[in-house]
PDB file of N, CA and C in Angstrom:
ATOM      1  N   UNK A   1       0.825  -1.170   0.000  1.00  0.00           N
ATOM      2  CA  UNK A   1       0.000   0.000   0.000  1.00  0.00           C
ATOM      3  C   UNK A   1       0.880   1.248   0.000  1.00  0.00           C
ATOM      4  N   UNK A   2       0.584   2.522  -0.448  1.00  0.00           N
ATOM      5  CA  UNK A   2       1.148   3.471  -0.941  1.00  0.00           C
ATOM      6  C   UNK A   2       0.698   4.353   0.204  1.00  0.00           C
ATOM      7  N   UNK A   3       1.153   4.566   1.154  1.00  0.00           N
ATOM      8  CA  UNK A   3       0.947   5.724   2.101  1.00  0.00           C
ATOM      9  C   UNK A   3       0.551   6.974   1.681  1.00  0.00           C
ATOM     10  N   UNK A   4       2.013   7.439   0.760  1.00  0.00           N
ATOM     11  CA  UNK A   4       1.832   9.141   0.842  1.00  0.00           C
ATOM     12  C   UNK A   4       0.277   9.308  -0.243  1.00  0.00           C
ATOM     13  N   UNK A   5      -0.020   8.560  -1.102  1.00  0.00           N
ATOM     14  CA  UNK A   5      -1.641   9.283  -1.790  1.00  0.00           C
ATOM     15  C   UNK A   5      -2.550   9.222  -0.405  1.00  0.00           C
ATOM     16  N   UNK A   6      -2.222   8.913   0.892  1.00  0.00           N
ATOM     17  CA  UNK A   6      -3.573   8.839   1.811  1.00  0.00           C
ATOM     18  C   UNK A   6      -3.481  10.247   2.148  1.00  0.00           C
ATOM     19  N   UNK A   7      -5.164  10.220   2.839  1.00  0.00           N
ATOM     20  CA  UNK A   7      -5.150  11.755   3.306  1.00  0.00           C
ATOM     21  C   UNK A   7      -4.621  11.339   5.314  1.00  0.00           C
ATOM     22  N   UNK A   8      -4.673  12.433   5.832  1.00  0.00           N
ATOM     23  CA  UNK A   8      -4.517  12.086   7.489  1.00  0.00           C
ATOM     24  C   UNK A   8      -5.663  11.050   7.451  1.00  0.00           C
ATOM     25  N   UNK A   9      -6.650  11.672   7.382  1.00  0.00           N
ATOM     26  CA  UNK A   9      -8.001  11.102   8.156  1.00  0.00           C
ATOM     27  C   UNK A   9      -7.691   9.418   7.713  1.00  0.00           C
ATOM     28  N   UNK A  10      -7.649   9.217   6.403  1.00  0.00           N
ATOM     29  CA  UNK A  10      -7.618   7.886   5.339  1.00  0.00           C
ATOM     30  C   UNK A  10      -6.499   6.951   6.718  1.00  0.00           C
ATOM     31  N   UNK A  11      -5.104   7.326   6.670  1.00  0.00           N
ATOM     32  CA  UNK A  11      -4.127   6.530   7.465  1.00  0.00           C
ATOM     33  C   UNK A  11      -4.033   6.584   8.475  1.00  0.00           C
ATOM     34  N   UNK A  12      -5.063   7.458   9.803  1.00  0.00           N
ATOM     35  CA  UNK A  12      -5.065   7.232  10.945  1.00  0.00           C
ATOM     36  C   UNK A  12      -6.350   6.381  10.818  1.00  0.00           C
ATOM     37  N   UNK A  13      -7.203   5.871  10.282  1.00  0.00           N
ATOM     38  CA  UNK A  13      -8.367   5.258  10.220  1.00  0.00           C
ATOM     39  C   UNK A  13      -7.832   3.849  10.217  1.00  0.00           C
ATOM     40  N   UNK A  14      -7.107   3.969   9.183  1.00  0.00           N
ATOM     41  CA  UNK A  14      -6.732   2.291   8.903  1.00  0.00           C
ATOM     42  C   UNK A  14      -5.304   1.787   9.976  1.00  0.00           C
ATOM     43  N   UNK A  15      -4.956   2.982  10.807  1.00  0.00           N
ATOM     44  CA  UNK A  15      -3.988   2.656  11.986  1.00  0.00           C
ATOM     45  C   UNK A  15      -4.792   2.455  13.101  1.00  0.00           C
ATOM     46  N   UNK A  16      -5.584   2.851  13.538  1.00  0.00           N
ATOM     47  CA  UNK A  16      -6.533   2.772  14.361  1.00  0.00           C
ATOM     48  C   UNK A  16      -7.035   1.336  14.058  1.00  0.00           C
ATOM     49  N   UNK A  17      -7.752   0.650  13.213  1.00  0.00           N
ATOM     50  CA  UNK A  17      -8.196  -0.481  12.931  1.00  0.00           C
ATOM     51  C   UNK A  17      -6.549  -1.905  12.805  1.00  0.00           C
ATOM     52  N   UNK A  18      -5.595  -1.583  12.682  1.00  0.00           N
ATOM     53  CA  UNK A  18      -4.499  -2.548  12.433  1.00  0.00           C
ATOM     54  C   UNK A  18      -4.632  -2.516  13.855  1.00  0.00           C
ATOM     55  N   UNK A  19      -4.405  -1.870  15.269  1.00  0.00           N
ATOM     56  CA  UNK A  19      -4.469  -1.728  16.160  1.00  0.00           C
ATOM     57  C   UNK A  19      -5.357  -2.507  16.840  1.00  0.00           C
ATOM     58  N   UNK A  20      -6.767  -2.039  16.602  1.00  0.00           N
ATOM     59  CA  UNK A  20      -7.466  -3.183  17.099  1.00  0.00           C
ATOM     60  C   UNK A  20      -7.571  -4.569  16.592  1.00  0.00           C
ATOM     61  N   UNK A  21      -7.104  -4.960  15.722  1.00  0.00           N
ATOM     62  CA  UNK A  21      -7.008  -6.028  15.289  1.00  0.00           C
ATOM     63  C   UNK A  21      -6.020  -6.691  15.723  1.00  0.00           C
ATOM     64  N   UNK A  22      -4.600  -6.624  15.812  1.00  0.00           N
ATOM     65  CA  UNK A  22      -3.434  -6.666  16.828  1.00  0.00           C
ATOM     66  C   UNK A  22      -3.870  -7.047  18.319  1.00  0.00           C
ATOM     67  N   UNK A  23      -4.784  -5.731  18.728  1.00  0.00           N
ATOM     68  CA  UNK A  23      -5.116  -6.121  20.215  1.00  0.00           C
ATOM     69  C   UNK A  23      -6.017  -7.013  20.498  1.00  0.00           C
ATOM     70  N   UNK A  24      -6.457  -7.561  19.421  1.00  0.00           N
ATOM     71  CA  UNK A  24      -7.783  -8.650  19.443  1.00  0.00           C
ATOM     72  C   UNK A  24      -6.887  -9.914  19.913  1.00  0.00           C
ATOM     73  N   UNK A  25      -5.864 -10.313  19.782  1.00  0.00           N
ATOM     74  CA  UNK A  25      -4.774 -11.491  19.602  1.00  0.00           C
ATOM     75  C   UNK A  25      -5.488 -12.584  18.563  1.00  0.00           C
ATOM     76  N   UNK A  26      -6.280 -12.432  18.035  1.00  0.00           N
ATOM     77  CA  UNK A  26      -6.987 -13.084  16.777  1.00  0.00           C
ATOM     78  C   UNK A  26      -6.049 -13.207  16.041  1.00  0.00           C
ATOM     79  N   UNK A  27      -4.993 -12.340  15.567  1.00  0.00           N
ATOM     80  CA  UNK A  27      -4.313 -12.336  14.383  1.00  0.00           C
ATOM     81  C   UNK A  27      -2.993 -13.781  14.680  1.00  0.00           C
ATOM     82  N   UNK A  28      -2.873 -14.499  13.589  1.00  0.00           N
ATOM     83  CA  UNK A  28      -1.131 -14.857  13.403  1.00  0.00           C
ATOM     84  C   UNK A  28      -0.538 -14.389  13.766  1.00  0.00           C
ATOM     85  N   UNK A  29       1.002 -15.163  14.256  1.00  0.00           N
ATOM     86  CA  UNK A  29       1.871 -14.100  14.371  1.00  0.00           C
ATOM     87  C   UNK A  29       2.287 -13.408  13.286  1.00  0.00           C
ATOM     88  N   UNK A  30       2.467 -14.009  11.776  1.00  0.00           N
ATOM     89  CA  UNK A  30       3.110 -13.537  10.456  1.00  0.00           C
ATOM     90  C   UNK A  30       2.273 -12.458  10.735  1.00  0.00           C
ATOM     91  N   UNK A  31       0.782 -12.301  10.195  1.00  0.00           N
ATOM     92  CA  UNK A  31      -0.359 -11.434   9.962  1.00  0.00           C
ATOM     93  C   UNK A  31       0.402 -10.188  11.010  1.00  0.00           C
ATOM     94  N   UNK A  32       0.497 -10.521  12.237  1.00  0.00           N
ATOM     95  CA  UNK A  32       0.672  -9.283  13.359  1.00  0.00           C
ATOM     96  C   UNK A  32       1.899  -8.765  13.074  1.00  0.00           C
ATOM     97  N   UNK A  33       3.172  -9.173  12.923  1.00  0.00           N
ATOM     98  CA  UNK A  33       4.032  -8.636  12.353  1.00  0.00           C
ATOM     99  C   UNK A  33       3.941  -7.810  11.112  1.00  0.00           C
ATOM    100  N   UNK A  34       3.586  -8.654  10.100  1.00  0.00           N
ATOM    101  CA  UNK A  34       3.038  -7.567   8.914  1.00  0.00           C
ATOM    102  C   UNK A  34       2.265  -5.859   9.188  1.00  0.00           C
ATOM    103  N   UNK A  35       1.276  -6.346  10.236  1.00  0.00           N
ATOM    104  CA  UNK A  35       0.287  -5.013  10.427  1.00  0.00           C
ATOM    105  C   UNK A  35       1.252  -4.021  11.591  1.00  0.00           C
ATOM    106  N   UNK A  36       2.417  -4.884  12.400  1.00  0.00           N
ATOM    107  CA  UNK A  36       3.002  -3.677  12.794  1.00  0.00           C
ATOM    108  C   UNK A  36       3.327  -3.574  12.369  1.00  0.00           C
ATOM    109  N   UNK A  37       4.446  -3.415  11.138  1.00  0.00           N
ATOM    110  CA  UNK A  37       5.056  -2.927  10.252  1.00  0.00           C
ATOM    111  C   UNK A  37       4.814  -2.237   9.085  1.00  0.00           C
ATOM    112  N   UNK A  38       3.167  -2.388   9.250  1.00  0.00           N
ATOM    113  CA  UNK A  38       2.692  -1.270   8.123  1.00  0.00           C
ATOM    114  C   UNK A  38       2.087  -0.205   9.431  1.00  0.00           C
ATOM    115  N   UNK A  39       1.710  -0.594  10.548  1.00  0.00           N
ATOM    116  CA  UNK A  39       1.136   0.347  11.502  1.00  0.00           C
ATOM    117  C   UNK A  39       2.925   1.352  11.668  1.00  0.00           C
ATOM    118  N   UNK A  40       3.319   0.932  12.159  1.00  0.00           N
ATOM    119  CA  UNK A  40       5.212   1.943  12.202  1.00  0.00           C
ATOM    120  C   UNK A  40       4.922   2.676  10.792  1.00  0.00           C
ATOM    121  N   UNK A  41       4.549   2.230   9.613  1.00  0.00           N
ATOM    122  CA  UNK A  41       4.549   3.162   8.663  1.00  0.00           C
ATOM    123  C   UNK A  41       3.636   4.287   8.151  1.00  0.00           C
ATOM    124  N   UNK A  42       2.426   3.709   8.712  1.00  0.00           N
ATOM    125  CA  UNK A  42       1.548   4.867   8.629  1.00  0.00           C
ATOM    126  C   UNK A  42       1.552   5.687  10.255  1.00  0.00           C
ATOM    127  N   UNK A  43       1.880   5.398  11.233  1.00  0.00           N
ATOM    128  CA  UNK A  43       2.371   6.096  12.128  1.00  0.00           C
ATOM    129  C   UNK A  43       3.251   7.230  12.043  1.00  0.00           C
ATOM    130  N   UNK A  44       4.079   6.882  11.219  1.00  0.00           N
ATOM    131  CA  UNK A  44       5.314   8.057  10.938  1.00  0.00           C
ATOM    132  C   UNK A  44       4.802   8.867   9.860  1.00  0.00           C
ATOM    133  N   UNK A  45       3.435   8.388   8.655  1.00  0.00           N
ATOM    134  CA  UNK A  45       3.291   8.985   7.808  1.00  0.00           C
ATOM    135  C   UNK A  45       2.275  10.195   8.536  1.00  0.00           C
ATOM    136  N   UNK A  46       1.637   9.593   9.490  1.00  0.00           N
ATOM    137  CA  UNK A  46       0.766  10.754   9.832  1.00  0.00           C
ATOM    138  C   UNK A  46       1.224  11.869  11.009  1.00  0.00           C
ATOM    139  N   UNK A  47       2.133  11.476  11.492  1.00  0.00           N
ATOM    140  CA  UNK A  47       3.181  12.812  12.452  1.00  0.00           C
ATOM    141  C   UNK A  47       4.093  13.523  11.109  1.00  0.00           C
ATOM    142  N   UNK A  48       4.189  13.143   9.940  1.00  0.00           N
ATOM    143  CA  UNK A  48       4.895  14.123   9.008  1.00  0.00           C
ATOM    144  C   UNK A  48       3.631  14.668   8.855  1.00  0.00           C
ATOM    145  N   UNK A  49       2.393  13.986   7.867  1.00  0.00           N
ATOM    146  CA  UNK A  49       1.339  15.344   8.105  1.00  0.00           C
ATOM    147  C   UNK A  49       1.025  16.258   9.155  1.00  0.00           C
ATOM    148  N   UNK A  50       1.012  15.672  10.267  1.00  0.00           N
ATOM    149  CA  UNK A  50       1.007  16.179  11.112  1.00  0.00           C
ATOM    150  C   UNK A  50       2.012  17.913  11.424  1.00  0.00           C
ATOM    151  N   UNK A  51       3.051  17.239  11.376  1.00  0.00           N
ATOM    152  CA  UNK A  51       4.657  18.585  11.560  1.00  0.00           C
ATOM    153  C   UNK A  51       3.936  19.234  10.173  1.00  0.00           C
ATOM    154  N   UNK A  52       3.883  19.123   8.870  1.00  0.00           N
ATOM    155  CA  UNK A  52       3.537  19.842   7.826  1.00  0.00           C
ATOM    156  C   UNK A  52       2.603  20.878   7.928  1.00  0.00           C
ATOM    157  N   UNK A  53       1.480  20.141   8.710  1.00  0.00           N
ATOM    158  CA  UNK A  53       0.405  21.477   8.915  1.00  0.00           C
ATOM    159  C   UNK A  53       0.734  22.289  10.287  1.00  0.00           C
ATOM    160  N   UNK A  54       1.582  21.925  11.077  1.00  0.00           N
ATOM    161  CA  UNK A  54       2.093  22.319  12.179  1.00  0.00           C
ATOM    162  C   UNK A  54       3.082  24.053  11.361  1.00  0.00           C
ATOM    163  N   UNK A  55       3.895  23.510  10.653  1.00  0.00           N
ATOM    164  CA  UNK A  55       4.646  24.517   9.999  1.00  0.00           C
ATOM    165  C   UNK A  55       3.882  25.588   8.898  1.00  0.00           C
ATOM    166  N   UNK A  56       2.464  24.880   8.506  1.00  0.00           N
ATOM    167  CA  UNK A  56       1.805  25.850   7.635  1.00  0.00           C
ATOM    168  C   UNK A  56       1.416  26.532   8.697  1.00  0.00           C
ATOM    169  N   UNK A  57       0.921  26.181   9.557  1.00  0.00           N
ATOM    170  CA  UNK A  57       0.170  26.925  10.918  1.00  0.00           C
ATOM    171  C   UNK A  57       0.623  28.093  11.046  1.00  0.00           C
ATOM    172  N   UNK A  58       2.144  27.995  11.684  1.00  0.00           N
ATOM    173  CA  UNK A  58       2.994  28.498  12.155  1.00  0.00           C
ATOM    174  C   UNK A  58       3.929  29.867  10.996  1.00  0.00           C
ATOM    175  N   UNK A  59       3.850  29.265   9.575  1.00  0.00           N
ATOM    176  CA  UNK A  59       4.121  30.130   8.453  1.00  0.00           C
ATOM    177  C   UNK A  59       2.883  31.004   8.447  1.00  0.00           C
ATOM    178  N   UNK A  60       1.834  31.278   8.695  1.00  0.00           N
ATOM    179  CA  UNK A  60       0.176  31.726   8.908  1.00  0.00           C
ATOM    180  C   UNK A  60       0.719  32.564   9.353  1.00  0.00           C
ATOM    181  N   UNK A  61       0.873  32.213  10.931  1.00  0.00           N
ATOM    182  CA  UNK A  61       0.945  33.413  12.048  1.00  0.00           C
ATOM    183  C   UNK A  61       2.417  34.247  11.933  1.00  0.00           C
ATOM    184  N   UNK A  62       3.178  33.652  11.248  1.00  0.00           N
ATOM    185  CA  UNK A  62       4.420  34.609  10.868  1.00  0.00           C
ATOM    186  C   UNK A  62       3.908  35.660   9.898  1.00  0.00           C
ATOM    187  N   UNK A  63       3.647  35.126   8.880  1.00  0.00           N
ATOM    188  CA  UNK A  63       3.155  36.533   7.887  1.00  0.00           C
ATOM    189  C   UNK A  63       2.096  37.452   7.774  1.00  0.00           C
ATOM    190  N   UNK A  64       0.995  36.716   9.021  1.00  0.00           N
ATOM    191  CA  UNK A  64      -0.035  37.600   9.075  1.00  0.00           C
ATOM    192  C   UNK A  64      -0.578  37.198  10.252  1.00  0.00           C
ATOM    193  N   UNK A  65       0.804  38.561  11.177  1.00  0.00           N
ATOM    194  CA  UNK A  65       0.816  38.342  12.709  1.00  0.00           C
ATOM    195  C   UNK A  65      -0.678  38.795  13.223  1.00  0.00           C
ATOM    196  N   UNK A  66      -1.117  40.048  12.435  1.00  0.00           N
ATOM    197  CA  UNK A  66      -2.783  41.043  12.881  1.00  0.00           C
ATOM    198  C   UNK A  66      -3.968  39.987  13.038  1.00  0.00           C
ATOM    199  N   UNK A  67      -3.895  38.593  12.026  1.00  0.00           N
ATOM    200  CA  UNK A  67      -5.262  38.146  12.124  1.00  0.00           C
ATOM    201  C   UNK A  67      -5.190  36.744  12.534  1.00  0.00           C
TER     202      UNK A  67
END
């Protein structure tokens, strides 16, 4: 699966759900390994969106300190 075309909402949805599925202990071990290792990846993908809109934020209030 291709991370960066997701939106936030899209890859914290489907991290949220690898999660509970993990915590279910339902899964294999192969299966659970796999989903942490895509959960570590959409984890990190959504703290870069995250810092990104953090810095648009922050570029906002630099150039237009009045509003």
């Amino acid at each position: 699966m291709d991370t960066d075309k997701l939106t936030f909402e899209e890859a914290y949805r489907q991290l949220t759900e690898l999660v509970k599925k993990m915590e279910s202990g339902e899964m294999p071990l192969a299966d659970s390994v796999a989903a942490y290792e895509q959960g570590i990846k959409l984890k990190a993908y959504c703290e870069q969106l995250l810092k990104e809109a953090e810095l648009k934020i922050e570029t906002l209030k630099i150039t237009n300190p009045n509003e």
